[in-house]
N, C-alpha and C. Protein backbone atom coordinates (compact mmCIF):
# COMPACT_ATOMS: atom_id res chain seq x y z
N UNK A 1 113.11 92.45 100.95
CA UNK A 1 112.67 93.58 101.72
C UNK A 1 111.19 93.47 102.00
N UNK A 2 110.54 93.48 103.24
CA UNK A 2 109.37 93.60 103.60
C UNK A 2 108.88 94.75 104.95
N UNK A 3 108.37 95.74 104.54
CA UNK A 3 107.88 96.64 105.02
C UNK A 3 106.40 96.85 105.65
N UNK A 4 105.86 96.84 106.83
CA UNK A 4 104.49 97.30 106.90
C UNK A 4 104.47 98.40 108.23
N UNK A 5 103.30 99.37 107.62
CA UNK A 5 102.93 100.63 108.87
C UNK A 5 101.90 100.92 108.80
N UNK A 6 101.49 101.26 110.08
CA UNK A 6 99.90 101.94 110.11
C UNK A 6 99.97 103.07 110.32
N UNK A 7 99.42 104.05 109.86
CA UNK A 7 99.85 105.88 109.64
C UNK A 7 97.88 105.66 110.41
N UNK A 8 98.07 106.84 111.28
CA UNK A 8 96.54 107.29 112.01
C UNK A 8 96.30 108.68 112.32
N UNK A 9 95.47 108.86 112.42
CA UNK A 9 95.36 110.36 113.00
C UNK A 9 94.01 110.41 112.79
N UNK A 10 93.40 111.87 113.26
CA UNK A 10 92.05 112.12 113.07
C UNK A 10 91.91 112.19 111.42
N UNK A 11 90.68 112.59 110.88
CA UNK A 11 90.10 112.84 109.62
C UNK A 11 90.34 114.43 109.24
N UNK A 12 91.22 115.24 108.24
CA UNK A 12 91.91 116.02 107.75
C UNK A 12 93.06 116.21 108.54
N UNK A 13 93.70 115.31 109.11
CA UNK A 13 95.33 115.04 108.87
C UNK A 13 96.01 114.86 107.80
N UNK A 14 95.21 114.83 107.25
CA UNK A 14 96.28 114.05 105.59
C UNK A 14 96.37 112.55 105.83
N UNK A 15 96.24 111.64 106.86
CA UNK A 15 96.56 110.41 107.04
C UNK A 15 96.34 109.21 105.67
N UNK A 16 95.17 109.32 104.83
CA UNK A 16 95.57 109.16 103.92
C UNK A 16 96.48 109.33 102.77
N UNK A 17 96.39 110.54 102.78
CA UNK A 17 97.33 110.53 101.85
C UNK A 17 98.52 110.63 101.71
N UNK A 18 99.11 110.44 103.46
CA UNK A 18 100.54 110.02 103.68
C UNK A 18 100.75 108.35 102.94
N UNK A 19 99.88 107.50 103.52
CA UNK A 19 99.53 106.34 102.76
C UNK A 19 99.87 106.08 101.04
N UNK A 20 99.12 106.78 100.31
CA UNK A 20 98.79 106.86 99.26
C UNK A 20 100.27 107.09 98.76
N UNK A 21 101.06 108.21 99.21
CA UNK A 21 102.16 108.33 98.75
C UNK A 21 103.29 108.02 98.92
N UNK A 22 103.37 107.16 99.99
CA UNK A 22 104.31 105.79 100.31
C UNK A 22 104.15 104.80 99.44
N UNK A 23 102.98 104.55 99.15
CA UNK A 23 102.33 103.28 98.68
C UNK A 23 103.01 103.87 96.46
N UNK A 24 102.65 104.70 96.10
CA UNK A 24 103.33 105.58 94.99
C UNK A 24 104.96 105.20 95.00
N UNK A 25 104.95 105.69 95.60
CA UNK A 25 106.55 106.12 95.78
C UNK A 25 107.54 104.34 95.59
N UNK A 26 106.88 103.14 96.30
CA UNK A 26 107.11 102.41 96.14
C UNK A 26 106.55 101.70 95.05
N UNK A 27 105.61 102.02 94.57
CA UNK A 27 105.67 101.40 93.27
C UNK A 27 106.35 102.35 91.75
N UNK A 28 106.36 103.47 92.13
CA UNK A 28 107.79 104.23 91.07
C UNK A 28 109.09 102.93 91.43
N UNK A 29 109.20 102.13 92.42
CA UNK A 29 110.53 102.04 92.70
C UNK A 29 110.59 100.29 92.50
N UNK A 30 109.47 100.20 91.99
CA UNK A 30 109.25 98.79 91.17
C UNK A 30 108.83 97.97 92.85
N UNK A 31 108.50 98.10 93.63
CA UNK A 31 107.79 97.23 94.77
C UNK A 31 107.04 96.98 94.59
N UNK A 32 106.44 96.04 95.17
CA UNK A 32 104.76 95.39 95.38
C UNK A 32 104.32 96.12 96.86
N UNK A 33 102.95 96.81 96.70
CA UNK A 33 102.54 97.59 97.53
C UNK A 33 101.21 97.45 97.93
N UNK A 34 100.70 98.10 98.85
CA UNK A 34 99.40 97.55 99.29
C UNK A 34 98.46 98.61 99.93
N UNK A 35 97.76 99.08 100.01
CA UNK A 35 97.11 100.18 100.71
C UNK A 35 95.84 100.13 101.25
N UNK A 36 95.41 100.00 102.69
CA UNK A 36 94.35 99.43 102.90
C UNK A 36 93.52 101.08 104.12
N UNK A 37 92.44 101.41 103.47
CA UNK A 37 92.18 102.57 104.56
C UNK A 37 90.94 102.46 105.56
N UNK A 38 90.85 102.72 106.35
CA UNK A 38 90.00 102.41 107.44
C UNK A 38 89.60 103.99 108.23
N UNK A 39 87.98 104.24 108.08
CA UNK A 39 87.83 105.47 108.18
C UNK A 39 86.67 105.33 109.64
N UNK A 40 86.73 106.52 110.53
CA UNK A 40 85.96 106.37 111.54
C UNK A 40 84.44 107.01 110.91
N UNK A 41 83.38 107.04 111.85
CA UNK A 41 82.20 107.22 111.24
C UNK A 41 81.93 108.61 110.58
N UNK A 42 82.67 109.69 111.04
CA UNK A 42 82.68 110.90 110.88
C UNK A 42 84.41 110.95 109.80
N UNK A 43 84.38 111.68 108.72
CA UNK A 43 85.31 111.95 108.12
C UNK A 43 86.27 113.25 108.49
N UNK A 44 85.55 114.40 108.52
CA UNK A 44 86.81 115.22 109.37
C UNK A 44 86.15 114.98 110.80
N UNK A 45 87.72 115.48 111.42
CA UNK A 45 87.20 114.84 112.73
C UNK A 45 87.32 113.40 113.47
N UNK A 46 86.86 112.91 112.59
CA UNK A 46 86.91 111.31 113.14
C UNK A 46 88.35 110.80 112.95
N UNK A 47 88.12 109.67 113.40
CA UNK A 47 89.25 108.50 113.64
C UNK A 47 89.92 107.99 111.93
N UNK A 48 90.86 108.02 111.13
CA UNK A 48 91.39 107.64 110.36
C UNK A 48 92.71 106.74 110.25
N UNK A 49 92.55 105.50 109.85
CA UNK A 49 94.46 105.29 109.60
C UNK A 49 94.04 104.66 109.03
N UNK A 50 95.13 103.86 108.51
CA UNK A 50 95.58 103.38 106.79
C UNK A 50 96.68 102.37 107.16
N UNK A 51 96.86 101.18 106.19
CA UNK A 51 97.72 100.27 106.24
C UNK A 51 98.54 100.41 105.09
N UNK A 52 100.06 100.43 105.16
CA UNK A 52 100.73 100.28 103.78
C UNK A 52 101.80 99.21 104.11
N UNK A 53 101.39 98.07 103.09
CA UNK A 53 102.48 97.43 102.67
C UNK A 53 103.31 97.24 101.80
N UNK A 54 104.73 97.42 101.83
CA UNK A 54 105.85 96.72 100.81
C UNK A 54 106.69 95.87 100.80
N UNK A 55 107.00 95.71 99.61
CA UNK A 55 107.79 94.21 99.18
C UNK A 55 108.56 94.21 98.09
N UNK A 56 109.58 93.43 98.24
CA UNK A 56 110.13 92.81 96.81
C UNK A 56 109.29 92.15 96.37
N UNK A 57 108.46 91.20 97.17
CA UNK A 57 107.99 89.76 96.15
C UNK A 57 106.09 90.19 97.09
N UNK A 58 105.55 89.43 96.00
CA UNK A 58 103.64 89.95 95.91
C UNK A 58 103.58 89.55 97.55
N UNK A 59 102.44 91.01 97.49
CA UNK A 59 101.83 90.96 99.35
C UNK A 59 100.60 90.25 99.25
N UNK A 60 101.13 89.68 100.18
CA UNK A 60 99.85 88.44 100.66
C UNK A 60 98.24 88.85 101.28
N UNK A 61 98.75 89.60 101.84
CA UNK A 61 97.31 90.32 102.15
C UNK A 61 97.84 91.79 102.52
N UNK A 62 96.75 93.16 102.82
CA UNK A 62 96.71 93.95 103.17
C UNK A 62 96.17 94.66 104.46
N UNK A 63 96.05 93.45 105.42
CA UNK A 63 96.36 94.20 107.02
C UNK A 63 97.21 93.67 107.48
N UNK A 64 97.47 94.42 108.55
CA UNK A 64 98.34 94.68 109.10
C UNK A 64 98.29 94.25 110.57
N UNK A 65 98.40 93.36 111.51
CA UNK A 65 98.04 93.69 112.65
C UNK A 65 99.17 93.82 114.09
N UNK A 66 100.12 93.26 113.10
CA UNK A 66 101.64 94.07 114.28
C UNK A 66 102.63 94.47 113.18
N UNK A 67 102.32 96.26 112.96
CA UNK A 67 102.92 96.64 112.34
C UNK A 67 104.83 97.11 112.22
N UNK A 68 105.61 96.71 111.32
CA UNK A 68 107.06 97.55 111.82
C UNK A 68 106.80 98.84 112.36
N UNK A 69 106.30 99.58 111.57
CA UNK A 69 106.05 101.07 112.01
C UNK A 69 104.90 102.02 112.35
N UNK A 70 104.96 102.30 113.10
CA UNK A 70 103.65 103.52 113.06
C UNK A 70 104.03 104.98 112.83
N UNK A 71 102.47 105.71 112.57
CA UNK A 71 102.98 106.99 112.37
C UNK A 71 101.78 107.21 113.30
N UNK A 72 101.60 108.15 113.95
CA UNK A 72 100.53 108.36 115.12
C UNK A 72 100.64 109.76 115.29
N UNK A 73 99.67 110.57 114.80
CA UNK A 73 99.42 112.03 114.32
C UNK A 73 98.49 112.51 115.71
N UNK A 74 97.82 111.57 116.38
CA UNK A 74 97.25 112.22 117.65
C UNK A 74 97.29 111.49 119.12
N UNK A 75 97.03 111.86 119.71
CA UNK A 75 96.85 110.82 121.05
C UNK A 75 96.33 109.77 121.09
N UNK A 76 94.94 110.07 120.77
CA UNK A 76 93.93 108.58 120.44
C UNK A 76 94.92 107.51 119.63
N UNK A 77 95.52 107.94 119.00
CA UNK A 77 95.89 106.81 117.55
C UNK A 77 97.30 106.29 118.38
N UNK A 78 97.97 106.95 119.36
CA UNK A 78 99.04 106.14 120.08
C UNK A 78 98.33 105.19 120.81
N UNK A 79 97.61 105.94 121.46
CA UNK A 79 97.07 104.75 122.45
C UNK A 79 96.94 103.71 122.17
N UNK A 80 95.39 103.72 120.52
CA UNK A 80 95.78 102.86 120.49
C UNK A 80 96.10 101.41 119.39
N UNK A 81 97.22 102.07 118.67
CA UNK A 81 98.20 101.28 118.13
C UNK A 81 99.73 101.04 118.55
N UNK A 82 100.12 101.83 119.71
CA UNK A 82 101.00 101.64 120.34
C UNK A 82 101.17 100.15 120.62
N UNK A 83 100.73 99.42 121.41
CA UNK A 83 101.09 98.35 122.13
C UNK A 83 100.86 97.20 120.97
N UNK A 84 100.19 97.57 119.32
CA UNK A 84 100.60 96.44 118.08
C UNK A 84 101.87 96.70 117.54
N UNK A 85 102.51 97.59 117.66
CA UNK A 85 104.18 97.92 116.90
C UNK A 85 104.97 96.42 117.47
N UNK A 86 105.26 96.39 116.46
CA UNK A 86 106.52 94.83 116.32
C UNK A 86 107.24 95.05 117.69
N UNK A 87 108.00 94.04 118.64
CA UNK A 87 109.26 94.23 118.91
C UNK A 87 110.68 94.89 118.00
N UNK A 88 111.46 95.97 118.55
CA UNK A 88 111.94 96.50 117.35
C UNK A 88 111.85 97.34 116.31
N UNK A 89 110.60 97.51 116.22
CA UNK A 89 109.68 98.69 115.60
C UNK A 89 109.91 100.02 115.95
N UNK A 90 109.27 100.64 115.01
CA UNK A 90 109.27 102.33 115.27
C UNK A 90 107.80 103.09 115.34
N UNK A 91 108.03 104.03 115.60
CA UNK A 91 107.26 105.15 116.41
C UNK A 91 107.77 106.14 115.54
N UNK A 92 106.88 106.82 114.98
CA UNK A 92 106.90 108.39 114.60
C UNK A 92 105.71 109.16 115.09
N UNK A 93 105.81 110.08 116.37
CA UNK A 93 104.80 110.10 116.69
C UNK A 93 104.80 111.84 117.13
N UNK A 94 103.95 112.88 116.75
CA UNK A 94 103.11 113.93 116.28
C UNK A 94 103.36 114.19 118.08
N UNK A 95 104.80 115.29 118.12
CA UNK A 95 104.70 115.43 119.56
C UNK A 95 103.49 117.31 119.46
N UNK A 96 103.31 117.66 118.50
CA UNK A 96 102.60 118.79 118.44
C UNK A 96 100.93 118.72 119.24
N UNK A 97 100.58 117.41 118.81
CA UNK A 97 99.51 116.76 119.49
C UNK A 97 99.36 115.83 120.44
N UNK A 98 100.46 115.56 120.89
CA UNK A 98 101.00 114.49 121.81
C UNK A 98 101.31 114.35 122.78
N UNK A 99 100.91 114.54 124.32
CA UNK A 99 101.64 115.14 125.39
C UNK A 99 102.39 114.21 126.10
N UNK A 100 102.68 112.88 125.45
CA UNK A 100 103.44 111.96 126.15
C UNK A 100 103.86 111.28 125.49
N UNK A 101 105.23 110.60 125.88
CA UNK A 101 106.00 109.92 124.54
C UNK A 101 105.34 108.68 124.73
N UNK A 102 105.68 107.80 123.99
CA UNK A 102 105.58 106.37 123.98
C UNK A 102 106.42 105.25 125.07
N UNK A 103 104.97 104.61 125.54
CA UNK A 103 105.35 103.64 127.13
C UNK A 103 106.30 102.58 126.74
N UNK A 104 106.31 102.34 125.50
CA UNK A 104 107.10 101.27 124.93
C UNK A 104 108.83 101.44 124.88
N UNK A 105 109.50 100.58 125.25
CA UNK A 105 111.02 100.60 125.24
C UNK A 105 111.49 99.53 124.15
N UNK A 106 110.59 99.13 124.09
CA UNK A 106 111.46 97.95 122.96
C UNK A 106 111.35 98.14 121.89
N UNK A 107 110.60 99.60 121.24
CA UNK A 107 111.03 99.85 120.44
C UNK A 107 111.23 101.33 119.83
N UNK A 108 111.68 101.81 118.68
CA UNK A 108 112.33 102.82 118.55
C UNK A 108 111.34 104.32 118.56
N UNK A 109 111.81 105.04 119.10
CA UNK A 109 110.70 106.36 118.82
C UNK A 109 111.53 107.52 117.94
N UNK A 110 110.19 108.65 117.52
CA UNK A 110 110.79 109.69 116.98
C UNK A 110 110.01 110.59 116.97
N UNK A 111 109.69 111.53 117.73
CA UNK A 111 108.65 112.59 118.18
C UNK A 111 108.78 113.52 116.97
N UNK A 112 108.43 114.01 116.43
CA UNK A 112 108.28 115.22 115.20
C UNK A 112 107.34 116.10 115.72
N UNK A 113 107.83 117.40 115.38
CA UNK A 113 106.89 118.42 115.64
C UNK A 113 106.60 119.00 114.41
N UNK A 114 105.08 117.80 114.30
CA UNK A 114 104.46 118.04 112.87
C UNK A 114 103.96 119.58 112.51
N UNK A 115 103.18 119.54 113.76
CA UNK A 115 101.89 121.11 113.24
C UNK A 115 102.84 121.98 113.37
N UNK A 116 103.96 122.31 114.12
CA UNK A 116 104.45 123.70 114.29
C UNK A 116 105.82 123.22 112.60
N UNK A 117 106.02 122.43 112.77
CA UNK A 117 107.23 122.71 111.59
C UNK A 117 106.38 122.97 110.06
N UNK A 118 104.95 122.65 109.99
CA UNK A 118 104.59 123.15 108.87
C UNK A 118 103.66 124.41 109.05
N UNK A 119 103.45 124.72 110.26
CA UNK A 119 103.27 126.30 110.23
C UNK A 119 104.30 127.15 110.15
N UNK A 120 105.25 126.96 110.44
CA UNK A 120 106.37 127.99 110.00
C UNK A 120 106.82 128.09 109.14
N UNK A 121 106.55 126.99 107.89
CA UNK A 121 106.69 127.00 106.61
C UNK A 121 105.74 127.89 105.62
N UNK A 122 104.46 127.89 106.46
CA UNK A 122 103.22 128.58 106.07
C UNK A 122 102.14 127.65 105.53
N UNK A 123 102.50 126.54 106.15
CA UNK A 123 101.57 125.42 105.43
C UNK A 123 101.21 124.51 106.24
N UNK A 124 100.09 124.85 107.23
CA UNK A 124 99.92 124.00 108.20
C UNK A 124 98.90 123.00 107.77
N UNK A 125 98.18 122.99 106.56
CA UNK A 125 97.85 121.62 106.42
C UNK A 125 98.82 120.58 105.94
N UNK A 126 100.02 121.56 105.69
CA UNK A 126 101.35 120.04 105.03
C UNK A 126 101.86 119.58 106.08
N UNK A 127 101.28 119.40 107.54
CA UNK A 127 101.83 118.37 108.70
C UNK A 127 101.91 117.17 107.93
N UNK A 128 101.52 116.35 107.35
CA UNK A 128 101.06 115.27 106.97
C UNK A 128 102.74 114.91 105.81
N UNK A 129 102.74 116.09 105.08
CA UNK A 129 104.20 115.80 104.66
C UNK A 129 105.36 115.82 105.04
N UNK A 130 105.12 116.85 106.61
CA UNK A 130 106.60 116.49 106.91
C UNK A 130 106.81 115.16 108.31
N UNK A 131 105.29 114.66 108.47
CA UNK A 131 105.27 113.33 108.90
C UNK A 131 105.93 112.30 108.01
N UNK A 132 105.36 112.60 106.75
CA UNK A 132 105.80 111.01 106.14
C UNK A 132 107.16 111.65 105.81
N UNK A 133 107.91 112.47 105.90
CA UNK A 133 109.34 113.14 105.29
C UNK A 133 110.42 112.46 106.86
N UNK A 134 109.77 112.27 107.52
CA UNK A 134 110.12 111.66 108.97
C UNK A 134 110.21 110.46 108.81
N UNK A 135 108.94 109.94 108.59
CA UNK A 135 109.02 108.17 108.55
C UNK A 135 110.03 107.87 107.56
N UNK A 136 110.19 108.47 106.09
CA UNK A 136 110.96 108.33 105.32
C UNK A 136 112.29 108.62 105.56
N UNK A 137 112.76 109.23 106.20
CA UNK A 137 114.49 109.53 106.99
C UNK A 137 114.43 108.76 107.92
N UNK A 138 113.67 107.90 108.63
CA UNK A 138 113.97 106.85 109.60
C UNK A 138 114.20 105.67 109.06
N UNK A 139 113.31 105.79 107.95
CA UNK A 139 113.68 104.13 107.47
C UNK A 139 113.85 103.72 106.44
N UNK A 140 114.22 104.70 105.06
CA UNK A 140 114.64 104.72 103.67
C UNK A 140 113.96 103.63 103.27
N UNK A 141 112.51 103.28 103.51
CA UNK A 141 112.07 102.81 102.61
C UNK A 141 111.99 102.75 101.32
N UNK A 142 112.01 103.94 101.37
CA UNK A 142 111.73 104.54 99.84
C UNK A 142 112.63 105.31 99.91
N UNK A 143 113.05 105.97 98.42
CA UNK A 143 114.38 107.21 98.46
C UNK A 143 113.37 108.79 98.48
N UNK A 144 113.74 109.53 99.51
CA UNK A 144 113.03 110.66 99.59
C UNK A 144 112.64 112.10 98.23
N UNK A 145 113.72 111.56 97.03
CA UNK A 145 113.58 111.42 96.25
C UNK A 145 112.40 111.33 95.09
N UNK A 146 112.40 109.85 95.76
CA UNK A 146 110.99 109.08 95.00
C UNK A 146 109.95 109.93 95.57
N UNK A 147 109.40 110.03 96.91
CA UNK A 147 108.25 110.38 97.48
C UNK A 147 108.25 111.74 97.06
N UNK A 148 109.27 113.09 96.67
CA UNK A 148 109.46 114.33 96.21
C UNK A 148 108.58 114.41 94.66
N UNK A 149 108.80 113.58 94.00
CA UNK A 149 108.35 113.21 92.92
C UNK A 149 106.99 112.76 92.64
N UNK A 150 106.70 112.05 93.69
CA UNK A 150 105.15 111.70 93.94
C UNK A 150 104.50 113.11 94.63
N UNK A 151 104.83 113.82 95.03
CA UNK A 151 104.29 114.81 95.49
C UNK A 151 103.97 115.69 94.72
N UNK A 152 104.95 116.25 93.64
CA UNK A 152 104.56 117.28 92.82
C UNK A 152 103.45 116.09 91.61
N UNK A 153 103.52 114.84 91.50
CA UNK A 153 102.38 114.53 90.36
C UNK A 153 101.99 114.81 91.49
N UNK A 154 101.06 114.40 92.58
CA UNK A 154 100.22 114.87 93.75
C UNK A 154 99.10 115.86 93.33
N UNK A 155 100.30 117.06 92.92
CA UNK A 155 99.95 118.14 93.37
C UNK A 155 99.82 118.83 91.79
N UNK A 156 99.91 118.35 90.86
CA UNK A 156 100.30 118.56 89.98
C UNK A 156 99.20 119.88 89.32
N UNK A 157 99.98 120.65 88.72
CA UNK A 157 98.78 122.03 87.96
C UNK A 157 99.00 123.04 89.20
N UNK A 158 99.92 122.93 90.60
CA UNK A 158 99.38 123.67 91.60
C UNK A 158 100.97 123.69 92.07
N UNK A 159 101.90 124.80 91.43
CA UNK A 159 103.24 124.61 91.45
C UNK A 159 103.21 125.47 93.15
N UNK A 160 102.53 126.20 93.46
CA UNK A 160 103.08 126.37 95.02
C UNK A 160 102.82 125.53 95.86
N UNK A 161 101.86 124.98 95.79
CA UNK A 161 101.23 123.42 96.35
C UNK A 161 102.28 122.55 96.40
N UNK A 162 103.04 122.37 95.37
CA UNK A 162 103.84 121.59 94.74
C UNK A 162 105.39 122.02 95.69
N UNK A 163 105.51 123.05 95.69
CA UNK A 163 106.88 123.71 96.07
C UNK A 163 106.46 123.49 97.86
N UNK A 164 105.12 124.24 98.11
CA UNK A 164 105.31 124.04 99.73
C UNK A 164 105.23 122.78 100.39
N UNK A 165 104.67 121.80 99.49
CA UNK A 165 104.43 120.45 100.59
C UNK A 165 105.98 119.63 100.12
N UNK A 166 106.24 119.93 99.19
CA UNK A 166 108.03 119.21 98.64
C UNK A 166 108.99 119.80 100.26
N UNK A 167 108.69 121.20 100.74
CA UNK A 167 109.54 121.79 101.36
C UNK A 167 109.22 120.94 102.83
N UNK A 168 107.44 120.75 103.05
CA UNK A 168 107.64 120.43 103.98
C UNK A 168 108.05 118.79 104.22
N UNK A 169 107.51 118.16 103.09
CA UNK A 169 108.22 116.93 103.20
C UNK A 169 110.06 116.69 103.70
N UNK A 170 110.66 117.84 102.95
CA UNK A 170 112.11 117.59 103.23
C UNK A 170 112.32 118.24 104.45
N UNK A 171 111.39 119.00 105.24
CA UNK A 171 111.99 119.49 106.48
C UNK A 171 112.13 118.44 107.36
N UNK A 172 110.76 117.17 107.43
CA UNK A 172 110.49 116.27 107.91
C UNK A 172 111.79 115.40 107.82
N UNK A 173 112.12 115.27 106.67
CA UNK A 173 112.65 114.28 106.58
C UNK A 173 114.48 114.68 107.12
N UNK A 174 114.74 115.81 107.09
CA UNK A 174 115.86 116.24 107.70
C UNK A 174 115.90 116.44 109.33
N UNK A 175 114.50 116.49 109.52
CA UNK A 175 114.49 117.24 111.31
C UNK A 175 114.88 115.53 111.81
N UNK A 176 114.91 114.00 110.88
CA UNK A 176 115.31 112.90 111.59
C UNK A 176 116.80 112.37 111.43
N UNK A 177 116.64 113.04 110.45
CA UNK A 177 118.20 112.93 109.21
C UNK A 177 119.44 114.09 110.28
N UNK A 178 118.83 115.09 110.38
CA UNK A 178 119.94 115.38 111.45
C UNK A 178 120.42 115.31 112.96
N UNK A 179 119.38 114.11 113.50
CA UNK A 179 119.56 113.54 114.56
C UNK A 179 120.74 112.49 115.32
């Protein structure tokens, strides 16, 4: 099994720490993992994404430059990592911020409506969980499970914290799961 994605968005998306807890989640699950972050000059606000790799057997390096998957939380970040996604590849891409799908046909998309499905939860900074609750029902990298588990250590000492970003993770991951 060999896995790689670049998760982007501006700076307080969570884009890290969608990363971080992919990158967790696969090593609860005994993988070799990799996490590489790349920040624009300004931290909120600015330009953010992150590289995660997995594996059965040790990762060779930690970029990425034609990734299987993306996760693309704003416009800027489709633009432009769109046209590095593999042939075959996927798209999870933040139609809340997004006013156009992806130009690409050759490979797979999945629009999520990040900001509004975690405002109606009451937790609009947990976009970020029910992004990666998306990427994770598209491509069982990991068992959603695992990443549920990484969330509450996450969050740990902060049981509503804990309860609302678990919820929004699984909304994510069902709004692909029941497609």
């Amino acid at each position: 099994m060999y896995f790689d994605a670049i998760i982007a968005g501006f700076g307080g998306q969570g884009v890290m720490v969608i990363g971080r807890a992919l990158c967790y989640a696969g090593m609860k699950e005994g993988k070799e993992v990799s996490w590489l972050p790349s920040y624009g000059p300004e931290m909120r606000g600015g330009t953010a994404n992150c590289t995660v790799v997995m594996s059965d057997t040790s990762v060779g390096s930690p970029v990425v430059e034609c990734p299987l998957a993306l996760v693309a939380m704003n416009l800027p970040s489709l633009d432009k990592f769109e046209p590095k996604v593999r042939e075959g590849g996927l798209i999870v891409y933040n139609i809340s911020l997004i006013n156009r799908e992806p130009k690409r046909t050759d490979v797979r998309t999945i629009p999520i409506r990040a900001n509004e499905i975690a405002n109606e939860l009451g937790v609009p900074k947990a976009l970020n969980m029910v992004a990666l609750g998306a990427l994770v029902g598209a491509t069982e990298v990991v068992k959603i499970e695992t990443v549920a588990e990484v969330v509450e250590e996450m969050f740990a000492g902060n049981q509503k914290l804990i309860e609302k970003n678990r919820e929004a993770l699984m909304a994510g991951y069902l709004e692909v799961k029941g497609r």
